[in-house]
C-alpha atoms as a PDB file:
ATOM      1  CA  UNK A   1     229.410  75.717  95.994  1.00  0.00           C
ATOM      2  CA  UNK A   2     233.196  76.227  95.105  1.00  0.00           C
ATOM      3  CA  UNK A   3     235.156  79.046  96.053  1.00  0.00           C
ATOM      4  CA  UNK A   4     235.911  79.953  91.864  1.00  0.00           C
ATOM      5  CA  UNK A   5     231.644  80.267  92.431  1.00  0.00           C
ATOM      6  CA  UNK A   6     231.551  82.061  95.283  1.00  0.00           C
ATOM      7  CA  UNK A   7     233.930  84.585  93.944  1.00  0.00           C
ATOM      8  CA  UNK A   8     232.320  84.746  90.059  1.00  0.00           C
ATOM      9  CA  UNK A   9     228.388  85.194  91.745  1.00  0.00           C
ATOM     10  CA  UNK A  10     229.768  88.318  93.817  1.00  0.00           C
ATOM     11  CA  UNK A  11     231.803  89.644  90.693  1.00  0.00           C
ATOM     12  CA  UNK A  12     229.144  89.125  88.447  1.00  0.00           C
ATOM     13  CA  UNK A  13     227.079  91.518  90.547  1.00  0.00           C
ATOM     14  CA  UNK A  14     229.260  94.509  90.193  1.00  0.00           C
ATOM     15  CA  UNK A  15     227.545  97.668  88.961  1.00  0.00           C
ATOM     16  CA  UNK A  16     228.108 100.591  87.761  1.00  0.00           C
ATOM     17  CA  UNK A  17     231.447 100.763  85.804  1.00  0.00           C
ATOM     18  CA  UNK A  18     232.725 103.630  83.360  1.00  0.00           C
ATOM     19  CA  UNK A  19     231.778 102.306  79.828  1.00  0.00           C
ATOM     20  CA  UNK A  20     235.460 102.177  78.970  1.00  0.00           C
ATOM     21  CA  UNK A  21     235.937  99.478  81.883  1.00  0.00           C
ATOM     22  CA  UNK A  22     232.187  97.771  80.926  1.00  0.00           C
ATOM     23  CA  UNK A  23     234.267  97.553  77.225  1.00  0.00           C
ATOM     24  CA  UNK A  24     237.312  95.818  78.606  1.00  0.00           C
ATOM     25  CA  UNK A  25     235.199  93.424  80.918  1.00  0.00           C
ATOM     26  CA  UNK A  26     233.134  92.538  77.914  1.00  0.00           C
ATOM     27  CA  UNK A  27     236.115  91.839  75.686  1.00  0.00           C
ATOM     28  CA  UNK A  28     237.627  89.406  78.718  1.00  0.00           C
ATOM     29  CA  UNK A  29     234.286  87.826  78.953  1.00  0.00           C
ATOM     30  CA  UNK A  30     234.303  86.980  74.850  1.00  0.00           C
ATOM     31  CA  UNK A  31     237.570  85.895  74.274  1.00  0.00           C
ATOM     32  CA  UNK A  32     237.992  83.846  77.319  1.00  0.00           C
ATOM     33  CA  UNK A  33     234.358  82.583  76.823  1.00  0.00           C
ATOM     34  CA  UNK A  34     232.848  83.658  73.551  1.00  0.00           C
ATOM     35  CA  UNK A  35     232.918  82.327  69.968  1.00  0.00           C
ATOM     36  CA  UNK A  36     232.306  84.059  66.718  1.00  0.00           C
ATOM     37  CA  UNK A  37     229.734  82.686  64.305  1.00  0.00           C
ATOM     38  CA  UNK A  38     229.225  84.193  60.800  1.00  0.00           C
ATOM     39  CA  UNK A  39     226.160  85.156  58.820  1.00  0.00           C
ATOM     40  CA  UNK A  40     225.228  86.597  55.914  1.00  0.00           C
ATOM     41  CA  UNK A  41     226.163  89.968  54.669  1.00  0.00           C
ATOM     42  CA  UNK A  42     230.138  89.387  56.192  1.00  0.00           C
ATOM     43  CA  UNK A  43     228.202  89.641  59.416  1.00  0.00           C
ATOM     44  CA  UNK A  44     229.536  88.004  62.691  1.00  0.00           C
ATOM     45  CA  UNK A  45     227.379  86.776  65.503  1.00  0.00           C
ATOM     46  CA  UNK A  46     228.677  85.933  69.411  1.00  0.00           C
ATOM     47  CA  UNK A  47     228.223  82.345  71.327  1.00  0.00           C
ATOM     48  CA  UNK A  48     229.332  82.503  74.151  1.00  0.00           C
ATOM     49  CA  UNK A  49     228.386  79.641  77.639  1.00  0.00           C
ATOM     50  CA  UNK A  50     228.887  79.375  81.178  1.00  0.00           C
ATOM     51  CA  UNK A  51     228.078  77.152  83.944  1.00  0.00           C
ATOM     52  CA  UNK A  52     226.937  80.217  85.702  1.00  0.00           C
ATOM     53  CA  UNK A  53     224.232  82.047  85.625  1.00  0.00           C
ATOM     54  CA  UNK A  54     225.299  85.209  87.465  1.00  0.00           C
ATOM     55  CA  UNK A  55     228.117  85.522  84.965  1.00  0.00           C
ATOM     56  CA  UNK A  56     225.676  84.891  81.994  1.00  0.00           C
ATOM     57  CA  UNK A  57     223.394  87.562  83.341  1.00  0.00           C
ATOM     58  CA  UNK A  58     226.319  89.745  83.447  1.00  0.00           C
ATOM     59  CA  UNK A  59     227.344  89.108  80.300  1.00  0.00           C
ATOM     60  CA  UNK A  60     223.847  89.625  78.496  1.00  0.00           C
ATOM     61  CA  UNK A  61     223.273  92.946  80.477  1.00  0.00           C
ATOM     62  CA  UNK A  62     226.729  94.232  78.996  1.00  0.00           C
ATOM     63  CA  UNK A  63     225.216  93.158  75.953  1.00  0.00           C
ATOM     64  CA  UNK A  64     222.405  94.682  75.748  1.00  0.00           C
ATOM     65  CA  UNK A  65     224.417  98.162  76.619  1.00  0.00           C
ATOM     66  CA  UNK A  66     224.603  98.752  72.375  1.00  0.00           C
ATOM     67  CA  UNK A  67     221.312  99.039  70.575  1.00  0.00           C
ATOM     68  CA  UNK A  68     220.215  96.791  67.828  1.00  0.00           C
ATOM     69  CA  UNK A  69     221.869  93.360  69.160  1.00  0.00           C
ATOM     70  CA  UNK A  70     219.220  90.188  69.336  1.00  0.00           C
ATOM     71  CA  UNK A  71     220.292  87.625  71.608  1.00  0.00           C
ATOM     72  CA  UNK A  72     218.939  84.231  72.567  1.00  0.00           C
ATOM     73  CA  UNK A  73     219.639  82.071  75.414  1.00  0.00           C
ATOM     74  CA  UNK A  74     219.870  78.325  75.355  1.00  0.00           C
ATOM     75  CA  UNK A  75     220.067  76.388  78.948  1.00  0.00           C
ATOM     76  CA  UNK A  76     221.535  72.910  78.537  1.00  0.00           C
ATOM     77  CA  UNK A  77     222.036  70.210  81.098  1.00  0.00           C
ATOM     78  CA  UNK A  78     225.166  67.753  81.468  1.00  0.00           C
ATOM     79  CA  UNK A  79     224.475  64.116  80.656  1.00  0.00           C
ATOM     80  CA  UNK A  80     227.963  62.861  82.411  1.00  0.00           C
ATOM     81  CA  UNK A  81     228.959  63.047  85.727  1.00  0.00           C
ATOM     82  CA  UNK A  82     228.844  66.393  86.532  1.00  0.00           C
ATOM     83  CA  UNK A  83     225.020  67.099  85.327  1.00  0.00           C
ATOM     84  CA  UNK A  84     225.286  71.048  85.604  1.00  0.00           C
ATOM     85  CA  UNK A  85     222.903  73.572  83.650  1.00  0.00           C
ATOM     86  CA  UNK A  86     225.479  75.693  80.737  1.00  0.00           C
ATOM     87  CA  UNK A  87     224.208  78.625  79.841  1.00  0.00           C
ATOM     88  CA  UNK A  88     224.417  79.600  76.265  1.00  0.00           C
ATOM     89  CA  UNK A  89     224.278  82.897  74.825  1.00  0.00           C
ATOM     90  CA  UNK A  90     223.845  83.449  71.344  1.00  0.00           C
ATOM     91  CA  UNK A  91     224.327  86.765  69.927  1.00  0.00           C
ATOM     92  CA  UNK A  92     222.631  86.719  66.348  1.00  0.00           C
ATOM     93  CA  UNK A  93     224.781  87.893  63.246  1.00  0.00           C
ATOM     94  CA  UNK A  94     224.101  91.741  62.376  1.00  0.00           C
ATOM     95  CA  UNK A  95     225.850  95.114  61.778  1.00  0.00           C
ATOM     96  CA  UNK A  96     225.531  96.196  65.430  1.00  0.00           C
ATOM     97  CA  UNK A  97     227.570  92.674  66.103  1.00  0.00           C
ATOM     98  CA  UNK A  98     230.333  94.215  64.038  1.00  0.00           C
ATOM     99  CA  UNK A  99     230.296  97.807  65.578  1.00  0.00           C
ATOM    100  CA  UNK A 100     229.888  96.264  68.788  1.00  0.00           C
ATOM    101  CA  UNK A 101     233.617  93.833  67.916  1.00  0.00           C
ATOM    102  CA  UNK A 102     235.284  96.788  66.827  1.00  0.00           C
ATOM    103  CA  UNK A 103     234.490  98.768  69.904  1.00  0.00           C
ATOM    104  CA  UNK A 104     235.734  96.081  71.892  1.00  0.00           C
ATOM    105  CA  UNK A 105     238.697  95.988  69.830  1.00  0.00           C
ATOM    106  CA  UNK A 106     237.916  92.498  68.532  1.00  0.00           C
ATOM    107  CA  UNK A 107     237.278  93.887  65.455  1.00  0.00           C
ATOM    108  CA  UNK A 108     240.557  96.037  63.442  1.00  0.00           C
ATOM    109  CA  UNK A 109     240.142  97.009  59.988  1.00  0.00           C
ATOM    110  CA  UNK A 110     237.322  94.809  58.896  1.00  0.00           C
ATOM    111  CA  UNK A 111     238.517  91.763  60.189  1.00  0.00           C
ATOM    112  CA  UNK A 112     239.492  89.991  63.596  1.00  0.00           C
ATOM    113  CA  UNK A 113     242.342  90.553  65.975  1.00  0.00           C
ATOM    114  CA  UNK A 114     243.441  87.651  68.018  1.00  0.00           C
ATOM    115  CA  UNK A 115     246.704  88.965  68.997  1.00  0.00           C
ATOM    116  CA  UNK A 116     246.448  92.024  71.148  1.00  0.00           C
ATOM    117  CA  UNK A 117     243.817  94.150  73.476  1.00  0.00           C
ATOM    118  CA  UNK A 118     246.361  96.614  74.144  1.00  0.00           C
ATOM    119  CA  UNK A 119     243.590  99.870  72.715  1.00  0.00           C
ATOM    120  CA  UNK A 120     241.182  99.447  75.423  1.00  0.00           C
ATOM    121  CA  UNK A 121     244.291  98.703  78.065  1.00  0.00           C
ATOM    122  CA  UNK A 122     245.416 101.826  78.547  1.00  0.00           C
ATOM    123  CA  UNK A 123     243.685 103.016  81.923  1.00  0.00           C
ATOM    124  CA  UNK A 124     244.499 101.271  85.428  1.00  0.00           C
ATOM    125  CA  UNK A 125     240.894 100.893  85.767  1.00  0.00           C
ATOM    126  CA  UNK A 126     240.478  99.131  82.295  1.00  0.00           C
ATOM    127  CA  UNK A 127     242.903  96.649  82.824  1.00  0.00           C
ATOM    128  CA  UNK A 128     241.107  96.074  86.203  1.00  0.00           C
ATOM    129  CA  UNK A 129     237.884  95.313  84.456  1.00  0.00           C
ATOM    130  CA  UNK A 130     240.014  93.769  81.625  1.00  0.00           C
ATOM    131  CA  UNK A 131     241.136  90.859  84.216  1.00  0.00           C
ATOM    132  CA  UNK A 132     237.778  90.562  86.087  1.00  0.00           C
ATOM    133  CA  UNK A 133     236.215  89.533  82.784  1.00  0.00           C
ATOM    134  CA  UNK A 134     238.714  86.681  82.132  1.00  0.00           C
ATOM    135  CA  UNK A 135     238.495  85.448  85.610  1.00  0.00           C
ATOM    136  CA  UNK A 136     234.205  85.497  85.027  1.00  0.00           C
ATOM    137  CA  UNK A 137     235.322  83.913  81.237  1.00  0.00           C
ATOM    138  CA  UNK A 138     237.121  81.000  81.817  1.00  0.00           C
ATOM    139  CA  UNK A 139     239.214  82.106  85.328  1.00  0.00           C
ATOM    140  CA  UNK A 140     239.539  79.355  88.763  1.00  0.00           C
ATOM    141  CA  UNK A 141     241.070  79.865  92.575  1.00  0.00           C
ATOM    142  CA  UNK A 142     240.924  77.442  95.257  1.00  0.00           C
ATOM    143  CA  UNK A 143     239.671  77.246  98.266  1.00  0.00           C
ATOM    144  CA  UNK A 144     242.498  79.249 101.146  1.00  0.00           C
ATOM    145  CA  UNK A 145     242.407  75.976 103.141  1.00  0.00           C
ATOM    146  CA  UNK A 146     244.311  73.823 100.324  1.00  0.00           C
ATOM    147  CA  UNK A 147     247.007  74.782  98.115  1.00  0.00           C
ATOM    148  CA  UNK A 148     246.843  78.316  96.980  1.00  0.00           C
ATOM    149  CA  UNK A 149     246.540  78.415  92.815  1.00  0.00           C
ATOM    150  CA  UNK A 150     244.602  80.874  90.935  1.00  0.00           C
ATOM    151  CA  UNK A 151     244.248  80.585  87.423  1.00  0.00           C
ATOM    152  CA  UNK A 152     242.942  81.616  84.193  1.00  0.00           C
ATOM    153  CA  UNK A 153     242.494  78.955  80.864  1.00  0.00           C
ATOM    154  CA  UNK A 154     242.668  79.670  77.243  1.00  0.00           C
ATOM    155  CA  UNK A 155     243.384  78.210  73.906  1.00  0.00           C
ATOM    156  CA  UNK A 156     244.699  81.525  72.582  1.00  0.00           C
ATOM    157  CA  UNK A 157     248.583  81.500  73.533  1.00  0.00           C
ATOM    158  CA  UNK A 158     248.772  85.300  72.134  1.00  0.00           C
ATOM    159  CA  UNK A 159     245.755  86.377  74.518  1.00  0.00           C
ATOM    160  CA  UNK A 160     247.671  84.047  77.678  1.00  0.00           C
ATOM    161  CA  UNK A 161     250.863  86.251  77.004  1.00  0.00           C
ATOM    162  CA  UNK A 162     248.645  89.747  77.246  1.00  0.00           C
ATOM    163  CA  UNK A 163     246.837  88.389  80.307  1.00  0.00           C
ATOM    164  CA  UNK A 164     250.367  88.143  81.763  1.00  0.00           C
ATOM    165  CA  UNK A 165     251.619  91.407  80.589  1.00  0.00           C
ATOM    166  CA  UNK A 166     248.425  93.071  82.159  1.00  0.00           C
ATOM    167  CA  UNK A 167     249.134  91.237  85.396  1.00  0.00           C
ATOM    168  CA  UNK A 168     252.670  92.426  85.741  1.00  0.00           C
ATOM    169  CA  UNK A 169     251.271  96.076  84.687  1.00  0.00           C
ATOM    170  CA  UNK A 170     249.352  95.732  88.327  1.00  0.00           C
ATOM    171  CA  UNK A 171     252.394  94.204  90.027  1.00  0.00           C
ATOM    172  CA  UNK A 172     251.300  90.667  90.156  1.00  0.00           C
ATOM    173  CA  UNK A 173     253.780  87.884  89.588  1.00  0.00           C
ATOM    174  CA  UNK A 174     251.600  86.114  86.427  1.00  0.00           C
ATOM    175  CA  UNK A 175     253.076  83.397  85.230  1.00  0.00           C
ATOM    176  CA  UNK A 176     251.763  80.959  82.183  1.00  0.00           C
ATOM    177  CA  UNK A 177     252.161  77.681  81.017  1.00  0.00           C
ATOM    178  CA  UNK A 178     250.714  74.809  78.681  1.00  0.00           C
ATOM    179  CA  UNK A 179     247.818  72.171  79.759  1.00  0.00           C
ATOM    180  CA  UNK A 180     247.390  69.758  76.490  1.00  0.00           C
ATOM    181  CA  UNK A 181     245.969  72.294  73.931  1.00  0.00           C
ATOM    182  CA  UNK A 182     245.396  74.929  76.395  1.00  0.00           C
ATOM    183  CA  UNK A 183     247.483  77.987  77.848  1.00  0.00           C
ATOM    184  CA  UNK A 184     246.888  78.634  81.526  1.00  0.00           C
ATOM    185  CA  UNK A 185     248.000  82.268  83.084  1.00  0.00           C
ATOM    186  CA  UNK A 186     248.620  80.990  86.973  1.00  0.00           C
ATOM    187  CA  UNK A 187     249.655  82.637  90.600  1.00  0.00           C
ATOM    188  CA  UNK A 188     250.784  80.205  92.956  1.00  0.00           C
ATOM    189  CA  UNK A 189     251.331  82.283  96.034  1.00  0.00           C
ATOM    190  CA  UNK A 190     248.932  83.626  98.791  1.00  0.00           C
ATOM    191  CA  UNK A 191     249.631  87.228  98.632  1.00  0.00           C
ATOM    192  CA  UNK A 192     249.506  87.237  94.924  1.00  0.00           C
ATOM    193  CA  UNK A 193     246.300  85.827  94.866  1.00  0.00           C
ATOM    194  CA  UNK A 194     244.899  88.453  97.585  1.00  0.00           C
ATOM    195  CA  UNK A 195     245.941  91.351  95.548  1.00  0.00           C
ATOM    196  CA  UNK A 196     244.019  90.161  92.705  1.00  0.00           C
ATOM    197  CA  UNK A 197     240.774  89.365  94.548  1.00  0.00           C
ATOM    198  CA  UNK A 198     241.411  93.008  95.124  1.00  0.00           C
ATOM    199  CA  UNK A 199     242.647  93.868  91.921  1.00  0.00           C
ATOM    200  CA  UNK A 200     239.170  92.789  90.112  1.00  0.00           C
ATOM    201  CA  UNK A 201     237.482  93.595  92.984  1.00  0.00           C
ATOM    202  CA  UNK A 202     236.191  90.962  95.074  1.00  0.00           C
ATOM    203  CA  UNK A 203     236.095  92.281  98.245  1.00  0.00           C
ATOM    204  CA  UNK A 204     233.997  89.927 100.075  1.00  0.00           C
ATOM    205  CA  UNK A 205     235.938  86.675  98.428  1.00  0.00           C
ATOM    206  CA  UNK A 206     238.775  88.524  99.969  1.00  0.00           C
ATOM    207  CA  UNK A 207     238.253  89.121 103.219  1.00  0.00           C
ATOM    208  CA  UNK A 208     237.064  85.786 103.061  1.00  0.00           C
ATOM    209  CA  UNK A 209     240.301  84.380 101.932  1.00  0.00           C
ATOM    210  CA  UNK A 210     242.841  86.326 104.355  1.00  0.00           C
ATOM    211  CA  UNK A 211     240.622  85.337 107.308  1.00  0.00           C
ATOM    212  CA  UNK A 212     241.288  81.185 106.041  1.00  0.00           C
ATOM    213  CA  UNK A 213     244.784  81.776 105.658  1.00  0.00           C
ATOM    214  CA  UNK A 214     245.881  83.892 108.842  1.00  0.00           C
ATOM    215  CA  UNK A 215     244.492  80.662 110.656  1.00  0.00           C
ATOM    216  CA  UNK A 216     245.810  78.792 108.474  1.00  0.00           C
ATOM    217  CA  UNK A 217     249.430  80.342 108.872  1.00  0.00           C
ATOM    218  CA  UNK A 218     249.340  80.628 112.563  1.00  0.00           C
ATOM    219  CA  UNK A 219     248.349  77.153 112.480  1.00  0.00           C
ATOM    220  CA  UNK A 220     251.795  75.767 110.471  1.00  0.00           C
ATOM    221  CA  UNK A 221     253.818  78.051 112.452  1.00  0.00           C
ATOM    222  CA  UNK A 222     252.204  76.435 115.667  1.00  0.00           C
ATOM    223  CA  UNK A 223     253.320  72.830 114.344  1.00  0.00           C
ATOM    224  CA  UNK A 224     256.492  74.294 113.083  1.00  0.00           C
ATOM    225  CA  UNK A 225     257.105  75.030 116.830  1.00  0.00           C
ATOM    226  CA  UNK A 226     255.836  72.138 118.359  1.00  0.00           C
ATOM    227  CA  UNK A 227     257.761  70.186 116.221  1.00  0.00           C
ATOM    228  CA  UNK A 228     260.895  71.952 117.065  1.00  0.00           C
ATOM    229  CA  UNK A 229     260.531  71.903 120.505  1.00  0.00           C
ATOM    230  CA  UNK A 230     259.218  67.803 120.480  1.00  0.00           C
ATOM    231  CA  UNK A 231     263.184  67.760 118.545  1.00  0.00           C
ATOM    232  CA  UNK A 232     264.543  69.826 121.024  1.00  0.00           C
ATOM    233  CA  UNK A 233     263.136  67.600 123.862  1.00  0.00           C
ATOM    234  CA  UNK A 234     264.175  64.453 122.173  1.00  0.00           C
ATOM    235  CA  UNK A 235     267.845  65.602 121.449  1.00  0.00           C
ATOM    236  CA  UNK A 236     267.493  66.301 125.282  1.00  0.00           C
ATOM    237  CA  UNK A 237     266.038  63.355 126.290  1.00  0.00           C
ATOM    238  CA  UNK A 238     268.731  61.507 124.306  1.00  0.00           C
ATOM    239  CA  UNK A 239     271.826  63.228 125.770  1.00  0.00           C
ATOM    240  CA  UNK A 240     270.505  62.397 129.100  1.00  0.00           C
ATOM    241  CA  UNK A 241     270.176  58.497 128.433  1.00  0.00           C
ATOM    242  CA  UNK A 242     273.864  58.699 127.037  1.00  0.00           C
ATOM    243  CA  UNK A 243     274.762  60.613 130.257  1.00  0.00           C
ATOM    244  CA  UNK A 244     273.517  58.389 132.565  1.00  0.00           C
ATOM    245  CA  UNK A 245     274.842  55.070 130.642  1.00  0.00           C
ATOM    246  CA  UNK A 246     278.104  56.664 130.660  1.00  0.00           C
ATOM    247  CA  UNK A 247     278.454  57.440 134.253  1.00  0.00           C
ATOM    248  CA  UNK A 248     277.319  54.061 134.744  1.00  0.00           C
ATOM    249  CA  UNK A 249     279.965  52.735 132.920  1.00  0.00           C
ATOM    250  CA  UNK A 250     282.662  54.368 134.805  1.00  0.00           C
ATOM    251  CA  UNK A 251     281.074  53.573 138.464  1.00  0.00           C
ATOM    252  CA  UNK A 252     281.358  50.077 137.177  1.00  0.00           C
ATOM    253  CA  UNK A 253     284.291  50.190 136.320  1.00  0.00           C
ATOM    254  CA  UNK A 254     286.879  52.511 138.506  1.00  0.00           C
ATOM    255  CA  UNK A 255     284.015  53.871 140.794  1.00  0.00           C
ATOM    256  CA  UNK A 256     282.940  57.581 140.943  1.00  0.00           C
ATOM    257  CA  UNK A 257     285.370  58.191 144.000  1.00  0.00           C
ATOM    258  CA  UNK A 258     288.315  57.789 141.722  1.00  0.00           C
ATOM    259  CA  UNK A 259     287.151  61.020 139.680  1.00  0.00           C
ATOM    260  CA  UNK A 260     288.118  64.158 140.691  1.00  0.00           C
ATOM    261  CA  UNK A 261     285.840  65.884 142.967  1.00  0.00           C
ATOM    262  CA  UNK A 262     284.358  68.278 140.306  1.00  0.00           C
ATOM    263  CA  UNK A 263     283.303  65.247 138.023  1.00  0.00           C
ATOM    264  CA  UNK A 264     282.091  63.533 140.802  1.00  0.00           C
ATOM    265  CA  UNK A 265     279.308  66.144 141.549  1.00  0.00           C
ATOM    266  CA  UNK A 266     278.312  66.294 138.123  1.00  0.00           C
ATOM    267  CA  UNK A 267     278.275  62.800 137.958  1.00  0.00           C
ATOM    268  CA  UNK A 268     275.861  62.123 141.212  1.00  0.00           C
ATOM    269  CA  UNK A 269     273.836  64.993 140.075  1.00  0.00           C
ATOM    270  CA  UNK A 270     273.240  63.455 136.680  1.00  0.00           C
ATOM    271  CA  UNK A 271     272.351  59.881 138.448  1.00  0.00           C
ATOM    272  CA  UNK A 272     270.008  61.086 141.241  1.00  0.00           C
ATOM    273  CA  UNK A 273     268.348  63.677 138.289  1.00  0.00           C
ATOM    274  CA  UNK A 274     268.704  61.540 135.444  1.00  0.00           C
ATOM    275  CA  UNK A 275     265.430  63.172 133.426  1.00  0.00           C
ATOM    276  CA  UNK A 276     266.692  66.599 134.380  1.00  0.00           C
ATOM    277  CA  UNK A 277     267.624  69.540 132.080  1.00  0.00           C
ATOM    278  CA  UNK A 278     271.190  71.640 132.160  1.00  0.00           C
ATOM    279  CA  UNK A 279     269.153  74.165 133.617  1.00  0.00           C
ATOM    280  CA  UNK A 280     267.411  71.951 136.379  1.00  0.00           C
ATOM    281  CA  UNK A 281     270.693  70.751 137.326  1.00  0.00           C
ATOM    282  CA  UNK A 282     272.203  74.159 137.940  1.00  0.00           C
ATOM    283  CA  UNK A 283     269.877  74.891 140.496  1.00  0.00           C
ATOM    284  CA  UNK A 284     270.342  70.927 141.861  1.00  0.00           C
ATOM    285  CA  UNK A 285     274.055  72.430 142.725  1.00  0.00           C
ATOM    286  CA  UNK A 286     272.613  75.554 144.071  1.00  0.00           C
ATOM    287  CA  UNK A 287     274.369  77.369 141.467  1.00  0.00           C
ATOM    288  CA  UNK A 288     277.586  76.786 141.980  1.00  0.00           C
ATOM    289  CA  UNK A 289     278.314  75.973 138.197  1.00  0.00           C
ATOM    290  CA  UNK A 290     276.564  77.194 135.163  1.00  0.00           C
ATOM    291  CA  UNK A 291     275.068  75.426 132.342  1.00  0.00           C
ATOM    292  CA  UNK A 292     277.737  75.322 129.833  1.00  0.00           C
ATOM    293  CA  UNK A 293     280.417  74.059 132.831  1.00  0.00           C
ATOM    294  CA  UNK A 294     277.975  71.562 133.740  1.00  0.00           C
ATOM    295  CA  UNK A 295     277.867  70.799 130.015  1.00  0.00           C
ATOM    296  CA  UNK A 296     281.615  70.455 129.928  1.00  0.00           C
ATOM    297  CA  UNK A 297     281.983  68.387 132.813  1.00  0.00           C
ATOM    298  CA  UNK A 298     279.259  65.759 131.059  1.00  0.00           C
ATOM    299  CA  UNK A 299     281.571  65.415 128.088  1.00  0.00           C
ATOM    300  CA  UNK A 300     284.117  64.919 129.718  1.00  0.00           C
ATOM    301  CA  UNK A 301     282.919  62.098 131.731  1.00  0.00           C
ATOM    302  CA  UNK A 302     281.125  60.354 128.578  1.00  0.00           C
ATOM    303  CA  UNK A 303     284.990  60.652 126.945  1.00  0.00           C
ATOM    304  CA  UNK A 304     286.047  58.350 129.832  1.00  0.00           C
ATOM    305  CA  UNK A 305     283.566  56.428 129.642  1.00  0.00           C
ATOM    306  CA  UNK A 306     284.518  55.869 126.299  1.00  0.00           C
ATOM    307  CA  UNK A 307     288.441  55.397 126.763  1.00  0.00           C
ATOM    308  CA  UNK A 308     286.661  52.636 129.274  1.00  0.00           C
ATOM    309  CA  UNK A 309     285.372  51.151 126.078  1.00  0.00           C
ATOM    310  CA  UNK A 310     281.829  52.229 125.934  1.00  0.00           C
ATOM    311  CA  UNK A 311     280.424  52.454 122.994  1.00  0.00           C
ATOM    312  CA  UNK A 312     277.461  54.377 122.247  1.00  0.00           C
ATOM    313  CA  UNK A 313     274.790  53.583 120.426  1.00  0.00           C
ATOM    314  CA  UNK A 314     275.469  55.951 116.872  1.00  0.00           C
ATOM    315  CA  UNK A 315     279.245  54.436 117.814  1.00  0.00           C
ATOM    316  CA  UNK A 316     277.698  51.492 117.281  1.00  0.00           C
ATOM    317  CA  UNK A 317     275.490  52.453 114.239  1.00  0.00           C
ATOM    318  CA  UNK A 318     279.034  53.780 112.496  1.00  0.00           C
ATOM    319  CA  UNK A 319     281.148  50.716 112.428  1.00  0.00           C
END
């Protein structure tokens, strides 16, 4: 089962709205996933099909809230690849179809409105509802332990442009986009997405989701660190090699007893400890010299090695 499923079964279940919020969640659920079909008498009928049967069970229950609407439900199953049941709901043409559209606001002085919902948008809690039904319509979210990318899908670019203003009404960063002939309203980022499971309110989905991506955080910033301490050890590791060769170079050359007597110590202290850190070497010469003069004295004896004419390796690299 996906996660989109996961979250859409425990959505689907929610009980007990105000009828203006069972209104706005119905009018999500038919334009993201709905139809209209016309009969006789200027009548209009509803089709509307899911791949899930929580959400269709949802959807005929709101339904089923206004009096004299027949409905009729069709199960089909997928030939191709994917061989999932859709679940169609057909809504047959009558007068209550019509009082029903205009009470959703689908319906604006005898004919249809495709361009705004804005009527039944006016509470906090509508627009709440209002976004849980397009999420059950024709809505998406991954799974925490991939990429995070929530999204909702429609071929209506007027109702993808209220979708986003309702978003940014509740403080979340919607943003939307085109996908051949369809408009998708998307958040990309983890936070975002969490205050929309809680938004619509899918608390379970939720809780769910934080717990995959506080492991999932601590475990990047765990890399991050590993990773900068392996580059840490490696800059360190490199240093000493160029150290050593260095010194090398110059005991070859003059001999360490021709440096002063400062340089020297460094210089025997580096060859007998050749693996060690600054720090390790400080307490090699009991302490009589810090890190950052033991440091100093290093570079000083690689720059003779190099008026010696050693060359080191990135010298090397750069001709």
């Amino acid at each position: 089962m996906s996660f989109s499923t996961e979250v859409k079964n425990e959505l689907a279940h929610i009980t007990g709205a105000r009828s203006c919020c069972e209104a706005a969640e119905l009018a999500a659920l038919i334009r993201m996933g709905g139809a209209m079909s016309i009969g006789g008498n200027a009548n209009l009928g509803i089709n509307f099909s899911s791949e899930n049967a929580a959400v269709t069970r949802k959807v005929l229950g709101l339904i089923k809230g206004y009096a004299n609407i027949k409905t009729e439900v069709v199960v089909t199953r997928g030939r191709r690849l994917k061989k999932n049941n859709t679940y169609h709901v057909r809504v047959i043409p009558s007068p209550g179809v019509n009082k029903l559209l205009a009470t959703l606001g689908i319906m604006r002085d005898g004919g249809l409105n495709v361009h705004s919902d804005r009527g039944i948008l006016r509470k906090v809690c509508c627009r709440r509802a209002y976004l849980r039904g397009a999420f059950l319509g024709a809505g998406s979210v991954n799974r925490p332990e991939g990429s995070y990318h929530l999204e909702l899908v429609t071929g209506n670019a007027d109702l993808a442009k209220s979708l986003v203003q309702v978003m940014k009404s509740l403080d979340l960063p919607g943003r939307m986009t085109d996908r051949k002939d369809d408009y998708i309203v998307y958040l990309k980022d983890g936070n975002a997405i969490t205050a929309f499971l809680q938004i619509i309110g899918a608390h379970s989905a939720l809780l769910t989701f934080e717990n995959v991506r506080v492991v999932k955080d601590m475990r990047n910033q765990v890399n991050r660190l590993v990773n900068c301490e392996t580059a840490n050890l490696q800059k360190t590791v490199n240093a000493a090699v160029r150290q050593v060769e260095s010194i090398q170079v110059i005991a070859e050359a003059i001999g360490l007893d021709k440096l002063t007597p400062p340089l020297q110590e460094v210089a025997e202290a580096r060859l007998a400890y050749p693996e060690a850190t600054l720090s390790e070497l400080v307490e090699v010469l009991e302490g009589r010299i810090g890190k950052s003069g033991i440091n100093h004295r290093l570079r000083k004896l690689e720059e003779i090695a190099q008026s010696l004419g050693f060359r080191q390796p990135e010298d090397e690299m750069n001709k």
